[in-house]
N, C-alpha and C. Protein backbone atom coordinates (compact mmCIF):
# COMPACT_ATOMS: atom_id res chain seq x y z
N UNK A 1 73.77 102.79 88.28
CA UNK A 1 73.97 104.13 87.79
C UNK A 1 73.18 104.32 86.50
N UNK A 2 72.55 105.55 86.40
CA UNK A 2 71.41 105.49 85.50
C UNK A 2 72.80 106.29 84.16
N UNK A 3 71.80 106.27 82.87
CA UNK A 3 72.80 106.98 81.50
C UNK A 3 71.76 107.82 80.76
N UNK A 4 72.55 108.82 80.22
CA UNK A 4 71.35 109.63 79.98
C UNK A 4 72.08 110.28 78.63
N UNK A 5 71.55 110.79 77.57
CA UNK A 5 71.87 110.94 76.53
C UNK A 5 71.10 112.47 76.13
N UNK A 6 72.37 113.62 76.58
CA UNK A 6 71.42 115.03 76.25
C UNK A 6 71.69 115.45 74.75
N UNK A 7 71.02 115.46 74.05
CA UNK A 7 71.46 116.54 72.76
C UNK A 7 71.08 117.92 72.61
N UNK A 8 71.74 118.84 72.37
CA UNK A 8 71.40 119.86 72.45
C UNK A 8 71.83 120.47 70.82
N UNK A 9 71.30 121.53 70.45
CA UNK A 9 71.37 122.30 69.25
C UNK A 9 71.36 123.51 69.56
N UNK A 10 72.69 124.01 69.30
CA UNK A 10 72.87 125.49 69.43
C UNK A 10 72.42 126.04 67.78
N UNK A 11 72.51 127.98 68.20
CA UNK A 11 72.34 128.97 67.29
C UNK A 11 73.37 128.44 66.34
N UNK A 12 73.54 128.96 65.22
CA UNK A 12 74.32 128.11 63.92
C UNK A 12 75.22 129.94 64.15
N UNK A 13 74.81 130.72 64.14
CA UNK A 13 75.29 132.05 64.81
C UNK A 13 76.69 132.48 65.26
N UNK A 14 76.65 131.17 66.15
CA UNK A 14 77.62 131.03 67.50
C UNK A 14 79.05 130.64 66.64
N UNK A 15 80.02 131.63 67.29
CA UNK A 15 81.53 130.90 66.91
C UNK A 15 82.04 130.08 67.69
N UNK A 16 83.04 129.13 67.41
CA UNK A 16 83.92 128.46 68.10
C UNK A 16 83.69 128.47 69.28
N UNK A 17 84.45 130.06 69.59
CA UNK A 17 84.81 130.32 71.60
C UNK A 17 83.11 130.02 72.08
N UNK A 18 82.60 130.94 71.71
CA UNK A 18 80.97 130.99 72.12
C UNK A 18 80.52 129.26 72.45
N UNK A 19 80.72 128.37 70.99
CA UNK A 19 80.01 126.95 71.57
C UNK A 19 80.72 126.26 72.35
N UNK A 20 82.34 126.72 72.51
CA UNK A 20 82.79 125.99 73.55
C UNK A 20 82.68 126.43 75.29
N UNK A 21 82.02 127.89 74.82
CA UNK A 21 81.97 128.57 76.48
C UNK A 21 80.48 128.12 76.75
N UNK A 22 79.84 127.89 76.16
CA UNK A 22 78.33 126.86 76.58
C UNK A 22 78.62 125.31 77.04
N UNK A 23 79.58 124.40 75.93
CA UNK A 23 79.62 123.46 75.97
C UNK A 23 80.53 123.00 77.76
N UNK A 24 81.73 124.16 77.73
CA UNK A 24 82.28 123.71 79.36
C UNK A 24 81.57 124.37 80.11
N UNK A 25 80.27 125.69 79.93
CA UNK A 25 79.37 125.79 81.04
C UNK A 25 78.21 124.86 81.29
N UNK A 26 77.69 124.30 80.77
CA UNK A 26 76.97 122.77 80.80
C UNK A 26 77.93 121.69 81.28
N UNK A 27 78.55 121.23 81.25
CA UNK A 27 79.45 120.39 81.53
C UNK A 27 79.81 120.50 82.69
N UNK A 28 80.09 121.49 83.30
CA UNK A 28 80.22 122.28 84.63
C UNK A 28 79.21 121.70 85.54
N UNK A 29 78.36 122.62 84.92
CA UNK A 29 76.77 122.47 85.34
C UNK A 29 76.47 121.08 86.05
N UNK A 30 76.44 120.47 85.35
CA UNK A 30 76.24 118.40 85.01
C UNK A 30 77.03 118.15 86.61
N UNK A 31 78.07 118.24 86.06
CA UNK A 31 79.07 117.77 86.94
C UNK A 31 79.24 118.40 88.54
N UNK A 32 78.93 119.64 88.72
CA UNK A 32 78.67 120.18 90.42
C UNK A 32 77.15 119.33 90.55
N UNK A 33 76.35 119.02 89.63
CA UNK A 33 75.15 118.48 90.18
C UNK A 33 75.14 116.48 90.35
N UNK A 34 76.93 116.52 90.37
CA UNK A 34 76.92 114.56 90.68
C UNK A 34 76.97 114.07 89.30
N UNK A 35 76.45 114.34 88.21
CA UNK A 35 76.65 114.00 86.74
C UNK A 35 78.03 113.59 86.31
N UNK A 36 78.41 112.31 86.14
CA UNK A 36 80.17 112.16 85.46
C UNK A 36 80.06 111.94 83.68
N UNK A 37 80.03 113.21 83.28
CA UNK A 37 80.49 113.80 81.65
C UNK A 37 80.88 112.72 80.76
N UNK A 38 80.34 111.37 80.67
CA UNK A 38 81.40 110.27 79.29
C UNK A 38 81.71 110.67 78.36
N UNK A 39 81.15 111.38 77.72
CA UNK A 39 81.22 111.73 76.56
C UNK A 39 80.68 113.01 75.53
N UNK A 40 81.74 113.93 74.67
CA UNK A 40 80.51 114.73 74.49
C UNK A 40 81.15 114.59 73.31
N UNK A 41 80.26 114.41 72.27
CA UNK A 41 80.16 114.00 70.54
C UNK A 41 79.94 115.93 70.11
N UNK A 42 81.03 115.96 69.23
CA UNK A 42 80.24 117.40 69.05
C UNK A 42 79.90 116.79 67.33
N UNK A 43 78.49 117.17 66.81
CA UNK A 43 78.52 116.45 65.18
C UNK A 43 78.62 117.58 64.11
N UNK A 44 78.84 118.93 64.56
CA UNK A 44 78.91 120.32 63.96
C UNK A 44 77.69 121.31 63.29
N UNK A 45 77.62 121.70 62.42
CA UNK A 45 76.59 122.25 61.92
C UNK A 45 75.88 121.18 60.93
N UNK A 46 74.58 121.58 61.19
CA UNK A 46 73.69 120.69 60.14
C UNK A 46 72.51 121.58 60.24
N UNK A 47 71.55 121.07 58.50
CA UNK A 47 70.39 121.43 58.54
C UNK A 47 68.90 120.84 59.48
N UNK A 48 68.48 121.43 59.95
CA UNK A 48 67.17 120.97 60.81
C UNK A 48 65.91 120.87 59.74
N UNK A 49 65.38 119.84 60.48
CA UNK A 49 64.19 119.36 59.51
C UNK A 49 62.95 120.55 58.86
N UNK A 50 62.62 121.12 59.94
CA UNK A 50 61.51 122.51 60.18
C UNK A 50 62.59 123.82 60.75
N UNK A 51 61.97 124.86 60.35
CA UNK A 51 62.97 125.96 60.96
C UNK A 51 62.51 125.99 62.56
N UNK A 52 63.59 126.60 63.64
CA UNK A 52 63.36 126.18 65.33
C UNK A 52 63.87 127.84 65.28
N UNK A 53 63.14 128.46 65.84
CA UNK A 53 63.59 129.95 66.80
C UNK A 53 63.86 130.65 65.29
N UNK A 54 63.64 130.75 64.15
CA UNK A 54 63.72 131.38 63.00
C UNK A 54 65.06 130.57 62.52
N UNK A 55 65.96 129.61 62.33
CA UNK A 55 66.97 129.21 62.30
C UNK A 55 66.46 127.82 61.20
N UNK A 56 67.38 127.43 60.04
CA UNK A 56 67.19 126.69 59.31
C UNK A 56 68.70 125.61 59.55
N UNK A 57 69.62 126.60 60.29
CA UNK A 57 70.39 125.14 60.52
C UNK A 57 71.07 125.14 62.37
N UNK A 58 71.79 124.15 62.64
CA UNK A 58 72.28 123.96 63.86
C UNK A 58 73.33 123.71 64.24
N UNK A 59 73.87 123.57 65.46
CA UNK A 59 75.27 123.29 65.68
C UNK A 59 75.00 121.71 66.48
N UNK A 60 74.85 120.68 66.25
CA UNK A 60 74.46 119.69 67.13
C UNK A 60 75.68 119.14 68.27
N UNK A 61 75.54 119.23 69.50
CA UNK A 61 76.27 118.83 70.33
C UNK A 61 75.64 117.33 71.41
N UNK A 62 76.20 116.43 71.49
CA UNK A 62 75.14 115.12 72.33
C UNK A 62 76.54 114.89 73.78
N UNK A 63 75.56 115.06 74.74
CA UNK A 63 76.65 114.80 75.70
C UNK A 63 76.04 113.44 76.56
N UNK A 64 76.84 112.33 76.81
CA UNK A 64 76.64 110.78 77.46
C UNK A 64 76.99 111.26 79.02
N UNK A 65 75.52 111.12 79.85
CA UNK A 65 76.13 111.24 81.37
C UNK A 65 75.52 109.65 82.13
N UNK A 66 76.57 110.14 82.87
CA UNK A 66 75.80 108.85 84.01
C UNK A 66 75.80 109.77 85.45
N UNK A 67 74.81 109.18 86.16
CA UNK A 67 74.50 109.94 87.24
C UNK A 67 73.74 108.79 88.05
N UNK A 68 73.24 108.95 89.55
CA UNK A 68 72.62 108.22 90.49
C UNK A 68 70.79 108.76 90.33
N UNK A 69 70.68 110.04 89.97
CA UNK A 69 70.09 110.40 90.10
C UNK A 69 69.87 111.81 88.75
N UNK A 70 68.37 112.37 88.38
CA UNK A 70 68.06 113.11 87.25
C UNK A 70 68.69 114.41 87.67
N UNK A 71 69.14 114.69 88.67
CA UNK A 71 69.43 116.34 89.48
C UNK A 71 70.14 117.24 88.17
N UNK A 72 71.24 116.68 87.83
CA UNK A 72 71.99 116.81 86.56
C UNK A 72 71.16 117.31 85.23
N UNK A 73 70.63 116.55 85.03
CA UNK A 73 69.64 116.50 83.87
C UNK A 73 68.59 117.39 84.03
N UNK A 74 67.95 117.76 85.41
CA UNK A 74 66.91 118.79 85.48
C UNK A 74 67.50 120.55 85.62
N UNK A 75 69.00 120.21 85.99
CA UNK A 75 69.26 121.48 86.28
C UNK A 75 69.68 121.93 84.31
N UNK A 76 70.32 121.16 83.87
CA UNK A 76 70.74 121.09 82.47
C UNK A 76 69.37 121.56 81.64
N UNK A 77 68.27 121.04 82.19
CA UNK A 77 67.04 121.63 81.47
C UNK A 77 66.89 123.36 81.82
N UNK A 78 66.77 123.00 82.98
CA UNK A 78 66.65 124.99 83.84
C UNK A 78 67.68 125.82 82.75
N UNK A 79 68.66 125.73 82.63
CA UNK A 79 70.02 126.12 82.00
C UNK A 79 69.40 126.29 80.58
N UNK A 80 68.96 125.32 79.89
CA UNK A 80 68.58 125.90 78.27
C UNK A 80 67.25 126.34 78.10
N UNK A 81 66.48 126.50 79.44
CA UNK A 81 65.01 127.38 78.96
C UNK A 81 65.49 128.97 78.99
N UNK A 82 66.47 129.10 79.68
CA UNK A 82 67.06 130.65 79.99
C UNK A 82 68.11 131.09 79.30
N UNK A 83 68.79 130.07 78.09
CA UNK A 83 69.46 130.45 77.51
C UNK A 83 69.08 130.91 76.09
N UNK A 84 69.46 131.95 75.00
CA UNK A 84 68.86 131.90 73.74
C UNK A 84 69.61 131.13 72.97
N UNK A 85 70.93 131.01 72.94
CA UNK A 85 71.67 130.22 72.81
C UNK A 85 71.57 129.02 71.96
N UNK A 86 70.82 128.32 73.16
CA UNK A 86 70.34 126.65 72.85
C UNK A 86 68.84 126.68 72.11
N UNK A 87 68.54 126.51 71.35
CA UNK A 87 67.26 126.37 70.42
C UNK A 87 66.24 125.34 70.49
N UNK A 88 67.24 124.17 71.24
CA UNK A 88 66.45 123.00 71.10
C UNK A 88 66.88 121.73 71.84
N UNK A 89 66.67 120.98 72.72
CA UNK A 89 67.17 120.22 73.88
C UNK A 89 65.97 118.92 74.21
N UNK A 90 67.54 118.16 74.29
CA UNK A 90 66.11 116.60 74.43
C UNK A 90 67.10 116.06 75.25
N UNK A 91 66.87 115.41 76.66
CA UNK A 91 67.37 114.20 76.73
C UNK A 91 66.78 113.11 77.38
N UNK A 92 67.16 111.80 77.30
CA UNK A 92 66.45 110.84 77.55
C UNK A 92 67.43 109.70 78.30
N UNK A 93 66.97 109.11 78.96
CA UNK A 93 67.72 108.05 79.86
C UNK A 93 68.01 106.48 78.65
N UNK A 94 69.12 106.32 78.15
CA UNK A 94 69.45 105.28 77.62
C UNK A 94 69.43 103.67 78.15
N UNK A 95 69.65 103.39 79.82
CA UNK A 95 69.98 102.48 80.17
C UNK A 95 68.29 101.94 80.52
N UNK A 96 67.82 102.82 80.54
CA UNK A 96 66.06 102.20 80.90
C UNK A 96 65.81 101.74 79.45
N UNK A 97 65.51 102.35 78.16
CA UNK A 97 65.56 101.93 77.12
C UNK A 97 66.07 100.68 76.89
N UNK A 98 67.26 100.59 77.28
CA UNK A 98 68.22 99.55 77.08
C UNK A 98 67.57 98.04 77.49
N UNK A 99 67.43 98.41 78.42
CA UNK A 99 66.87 97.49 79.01
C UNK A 99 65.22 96.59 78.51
N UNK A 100 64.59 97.98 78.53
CA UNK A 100 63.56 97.30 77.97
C UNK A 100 63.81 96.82 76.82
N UNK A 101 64.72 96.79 75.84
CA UNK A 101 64.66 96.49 74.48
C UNK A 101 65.17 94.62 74.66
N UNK A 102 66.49 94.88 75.51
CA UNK A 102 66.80 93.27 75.96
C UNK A 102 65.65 92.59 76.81
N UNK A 103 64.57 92.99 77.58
CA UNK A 103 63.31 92.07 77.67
C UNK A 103 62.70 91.95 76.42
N UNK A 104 62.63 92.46 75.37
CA UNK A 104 61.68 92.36 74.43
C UNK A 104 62.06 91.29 73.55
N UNK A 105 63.83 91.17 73.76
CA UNK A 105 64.24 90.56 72.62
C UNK A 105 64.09 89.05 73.34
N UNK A 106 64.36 89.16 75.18
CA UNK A 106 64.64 87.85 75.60
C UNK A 106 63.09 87.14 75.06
N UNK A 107 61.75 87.60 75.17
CA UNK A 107 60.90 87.47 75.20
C UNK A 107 60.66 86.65 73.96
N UNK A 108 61.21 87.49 72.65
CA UNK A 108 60.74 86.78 71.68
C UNK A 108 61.56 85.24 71.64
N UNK A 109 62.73 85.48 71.86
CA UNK A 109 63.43 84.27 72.09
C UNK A 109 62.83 82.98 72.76
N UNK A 110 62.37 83.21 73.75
CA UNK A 110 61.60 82.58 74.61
C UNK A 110 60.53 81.93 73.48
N UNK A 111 59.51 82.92 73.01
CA UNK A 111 58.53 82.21 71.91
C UNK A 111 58.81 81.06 71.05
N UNK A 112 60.42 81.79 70.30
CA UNK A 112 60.71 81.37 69.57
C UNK A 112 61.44 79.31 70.08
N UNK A 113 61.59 79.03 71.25
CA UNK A 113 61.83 78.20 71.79
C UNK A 113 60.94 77.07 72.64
N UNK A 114 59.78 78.19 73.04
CA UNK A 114 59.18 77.13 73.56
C UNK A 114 57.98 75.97 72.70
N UNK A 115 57.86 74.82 72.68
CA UNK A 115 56.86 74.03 72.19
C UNK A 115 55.43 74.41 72.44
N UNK A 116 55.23 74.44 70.91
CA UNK A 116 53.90 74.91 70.56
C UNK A 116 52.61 73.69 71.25
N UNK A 117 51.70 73.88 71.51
CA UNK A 117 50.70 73.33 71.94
C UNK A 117 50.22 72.68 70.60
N UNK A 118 49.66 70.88 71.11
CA UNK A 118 49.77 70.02 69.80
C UNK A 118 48.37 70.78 69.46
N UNK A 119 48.44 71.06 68.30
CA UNK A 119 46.44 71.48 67.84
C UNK A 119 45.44 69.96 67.65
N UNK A 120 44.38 70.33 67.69
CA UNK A 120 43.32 69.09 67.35
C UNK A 120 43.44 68.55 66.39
N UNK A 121 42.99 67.54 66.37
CA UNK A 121 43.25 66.77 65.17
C UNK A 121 41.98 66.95 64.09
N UNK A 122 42.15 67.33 62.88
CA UNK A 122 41.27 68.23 62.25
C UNK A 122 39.96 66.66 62.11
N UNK A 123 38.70 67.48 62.12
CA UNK A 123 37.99 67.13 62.24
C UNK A 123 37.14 66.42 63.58
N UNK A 124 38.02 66.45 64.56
CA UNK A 124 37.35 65.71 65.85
C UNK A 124 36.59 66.02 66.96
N UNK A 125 36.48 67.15 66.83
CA UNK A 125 35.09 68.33 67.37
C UNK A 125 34.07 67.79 66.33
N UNK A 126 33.88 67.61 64.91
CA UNK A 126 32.87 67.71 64.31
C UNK A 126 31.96 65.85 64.55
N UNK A 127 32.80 65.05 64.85
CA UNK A 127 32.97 63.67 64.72
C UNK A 127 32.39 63.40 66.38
N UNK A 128 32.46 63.90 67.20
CA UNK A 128 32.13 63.88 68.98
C UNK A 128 30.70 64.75 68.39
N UNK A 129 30.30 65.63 68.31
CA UNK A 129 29.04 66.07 67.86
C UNK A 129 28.16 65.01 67.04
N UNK A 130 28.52 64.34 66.27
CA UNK A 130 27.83 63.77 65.55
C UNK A 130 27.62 62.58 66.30
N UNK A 131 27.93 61.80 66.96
CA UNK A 131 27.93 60.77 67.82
C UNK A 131 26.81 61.16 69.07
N UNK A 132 26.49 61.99 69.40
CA UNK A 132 25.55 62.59 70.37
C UNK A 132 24.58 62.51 70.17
């Protein structure tokens, strides 16, 4: 089962009812498309780095799905290009990440374990030349 990590940033605009009638219509969304909802972090309003859609701050919401498949995640995209709502939307698959990060680490481990190749013994290239 793949994991996928959406964050989204609503209008700073929006009250309460409003981010929660986005947040259970996404959620919705996710979920008729096979998506099972783990988690949704709401982190509240904050300032954004650059202003997005004329807006200097945000409402940050991150929702944790797992799914078999992206269906979830592409319809969740369709959903915030048509909304004004949402300002700004990223998500990315965590468990592929994941993964690659534990090859990277087994890898170094590996380096870090295996026996180094003995080097030459200094000078004995120069010493076989001279003998010739």
């Amino acid at each position: 089962m793949r994991e996928y990590e959406a964050i989204f940033i609503l209008a700073p605009t929006l009250d309460e009812e409003q981010t929660q009638a986005i947040i259970d219509s996404l959620r919705q969304a996710a979920e008729e498309r096979g998506a099972k909802v783990a988690n949704v972090d709401r982190w509240g309003r904050r300032r954004l780095a650059f202003p997005v859609k004329k807006h200097t701050d945000g409402q940050y919401v991150i929702f944790t799905l797992l799914a078999d498949t992206n269906v979830a995640v592409r319809e969740l995209q369709r959903r915030v290009r048509v909304s004004d709502s949402i300002i700004r939307f990223l998500a990315i698959r965590v468990d592929l990440e994941r993964k690659r990060a534990e090859g990277r680490k087994r890898r170094k481990e590996r380096r870090k374990t295996e026996p180094e190749a003995p080097a030459p013994a200094p000078g004995s290239a120069s010493r076989e030349a001279s003998h010739a």
